[in-house]
Every structure is written in structure tokens, then in C-alpha cells.
C-alpha atoms as a PDB file:
ATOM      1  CA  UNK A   1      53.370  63.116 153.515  1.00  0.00           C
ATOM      2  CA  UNK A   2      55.479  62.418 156.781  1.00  0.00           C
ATOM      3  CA  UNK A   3      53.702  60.191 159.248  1.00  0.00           C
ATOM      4  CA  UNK A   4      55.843  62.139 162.444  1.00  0.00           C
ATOM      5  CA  UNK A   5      58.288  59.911 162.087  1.00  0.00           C
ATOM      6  CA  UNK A   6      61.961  59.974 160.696  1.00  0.00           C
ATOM      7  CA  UNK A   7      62.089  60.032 156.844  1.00  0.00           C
ATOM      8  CA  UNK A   8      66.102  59.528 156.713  1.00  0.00           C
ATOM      9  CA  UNK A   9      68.767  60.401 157.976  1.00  0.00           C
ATOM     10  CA  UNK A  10      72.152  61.948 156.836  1.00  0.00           C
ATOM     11  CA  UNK A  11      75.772  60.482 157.138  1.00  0.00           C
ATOM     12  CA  UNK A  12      78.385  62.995 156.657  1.00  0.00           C
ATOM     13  CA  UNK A  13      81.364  61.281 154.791  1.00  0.00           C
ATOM     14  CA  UNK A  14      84.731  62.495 153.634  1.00  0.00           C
ATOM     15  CA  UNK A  15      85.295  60.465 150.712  1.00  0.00           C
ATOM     16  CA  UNK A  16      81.642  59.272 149.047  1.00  0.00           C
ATOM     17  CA  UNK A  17      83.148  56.523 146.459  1.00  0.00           C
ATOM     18  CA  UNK A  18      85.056  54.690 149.039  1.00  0.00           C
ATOM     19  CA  UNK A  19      81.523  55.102 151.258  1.00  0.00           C
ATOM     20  CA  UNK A  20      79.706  53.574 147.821  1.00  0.00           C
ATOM     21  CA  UNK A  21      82.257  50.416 147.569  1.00  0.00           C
ATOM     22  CA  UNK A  22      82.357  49.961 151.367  1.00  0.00           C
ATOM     23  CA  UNK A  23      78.325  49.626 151.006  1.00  0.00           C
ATOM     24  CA  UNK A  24      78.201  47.638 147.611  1.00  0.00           C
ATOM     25  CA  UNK A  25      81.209  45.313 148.550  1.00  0.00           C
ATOM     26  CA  UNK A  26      78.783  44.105 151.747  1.00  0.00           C
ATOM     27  CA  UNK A  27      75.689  43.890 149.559  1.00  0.00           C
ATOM     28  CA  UNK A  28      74.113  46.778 151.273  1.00  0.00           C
ATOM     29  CA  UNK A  29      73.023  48.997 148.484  1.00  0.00           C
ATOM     30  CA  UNK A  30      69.542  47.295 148.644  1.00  0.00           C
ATOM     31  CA  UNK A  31      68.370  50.356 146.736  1.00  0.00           C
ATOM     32  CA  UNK A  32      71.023  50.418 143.729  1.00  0.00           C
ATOM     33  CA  UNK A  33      71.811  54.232 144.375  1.00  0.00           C
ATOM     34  CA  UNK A  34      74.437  55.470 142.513  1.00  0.00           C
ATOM     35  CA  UNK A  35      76.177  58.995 143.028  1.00  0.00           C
ATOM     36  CA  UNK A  36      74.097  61.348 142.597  1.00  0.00           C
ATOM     37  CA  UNK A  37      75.243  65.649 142.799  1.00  0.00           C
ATOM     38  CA  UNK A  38      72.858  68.662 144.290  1.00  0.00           C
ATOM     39  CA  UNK A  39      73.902  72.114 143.816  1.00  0.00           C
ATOM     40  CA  UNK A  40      73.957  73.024 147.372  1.00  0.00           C
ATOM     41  CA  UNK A  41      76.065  74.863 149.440  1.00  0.00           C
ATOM     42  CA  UNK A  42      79.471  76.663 147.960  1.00  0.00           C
ATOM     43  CA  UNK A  43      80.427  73.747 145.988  1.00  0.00           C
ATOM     44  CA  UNK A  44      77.632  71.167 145.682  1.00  0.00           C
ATOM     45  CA  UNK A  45      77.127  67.568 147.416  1.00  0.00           C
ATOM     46  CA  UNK A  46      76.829  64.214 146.393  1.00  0.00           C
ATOM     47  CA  UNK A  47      74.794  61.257 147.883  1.00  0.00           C
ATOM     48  CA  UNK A  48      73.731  57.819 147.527  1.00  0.00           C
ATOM     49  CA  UNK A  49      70.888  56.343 149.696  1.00  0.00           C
ATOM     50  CA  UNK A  50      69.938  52.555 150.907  1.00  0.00           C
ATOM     51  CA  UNK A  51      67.347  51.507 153.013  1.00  0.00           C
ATOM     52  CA  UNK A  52      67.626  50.086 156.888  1.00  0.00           C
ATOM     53  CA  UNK A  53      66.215  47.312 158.583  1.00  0.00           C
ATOM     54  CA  UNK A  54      63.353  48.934 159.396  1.00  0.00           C
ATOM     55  CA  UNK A  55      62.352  50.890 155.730  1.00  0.00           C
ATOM     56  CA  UNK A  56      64.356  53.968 156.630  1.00  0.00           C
ATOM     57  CA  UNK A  57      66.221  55.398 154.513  1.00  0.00           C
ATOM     58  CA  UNK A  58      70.082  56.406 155.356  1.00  0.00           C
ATOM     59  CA  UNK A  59      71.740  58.703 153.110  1.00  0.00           C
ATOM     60  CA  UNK A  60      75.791  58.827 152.885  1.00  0.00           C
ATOM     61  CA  UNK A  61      76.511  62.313 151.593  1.00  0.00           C
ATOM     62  CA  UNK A  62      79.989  64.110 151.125  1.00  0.00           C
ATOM     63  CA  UNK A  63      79.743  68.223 150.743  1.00  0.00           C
ATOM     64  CA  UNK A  64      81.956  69.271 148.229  1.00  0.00           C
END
């Protein structure tokens, strides 16, 4: 159930592994996300997620 405020938001991304080891090699992957793939648009997306300094949630995705 959403409170009225922001559940996440979206970062658009070109390249999602090099997004993934720029996060991980800073210890910021406070969620240990991995890649995951959703069958949207032409050609899919992938996405990881980790959480902010305040409990949101910030998704890195990369449209396929």
C-alpha cells in the first residue's frame, strides 16, 4: 500500500553490469540485487535495486 509518498525511483543506464560493479565496488548494493530481466517493451529490461539513505529504493535499469 503506498503511503503518498515515492516508492522508487528509476535510473536509466546504458550499460547495467558496469552500473552493478560501479555500485558493488563502493559497497552500495545494501540490498544484494543481482540482474534481474522483465519482458517489457520491444526487447525486455534488466534491473537491479538498492536502497537510499532514507529507505527508498533506487532502481538502475537498462532497456534492452
Amino acid at each position: 500500500m503506498c503511503s503518498g509518498a515515492v516508492d522508487h525511483i528509476a535510473i536509466d543506464v546504458k550499460d547495467i553490469e558496469s552500473a552493478l560493479s560501479f555500485v558493488n565496488e563502493r559497497n552500495l548494493n545494501n540490498l544484494n540485487d543481482c540482474i534481474h530481466f522483465l519482458p517489457f517493451w520491444e526487447n525486455g529490461v534488466r534491473f537491479f535495486k538498492i536502497e537510499g539513505p532514507n529507505k527508498e529504493i533506487i532502481e538502475f535499469s537498462q532497456i534492452v
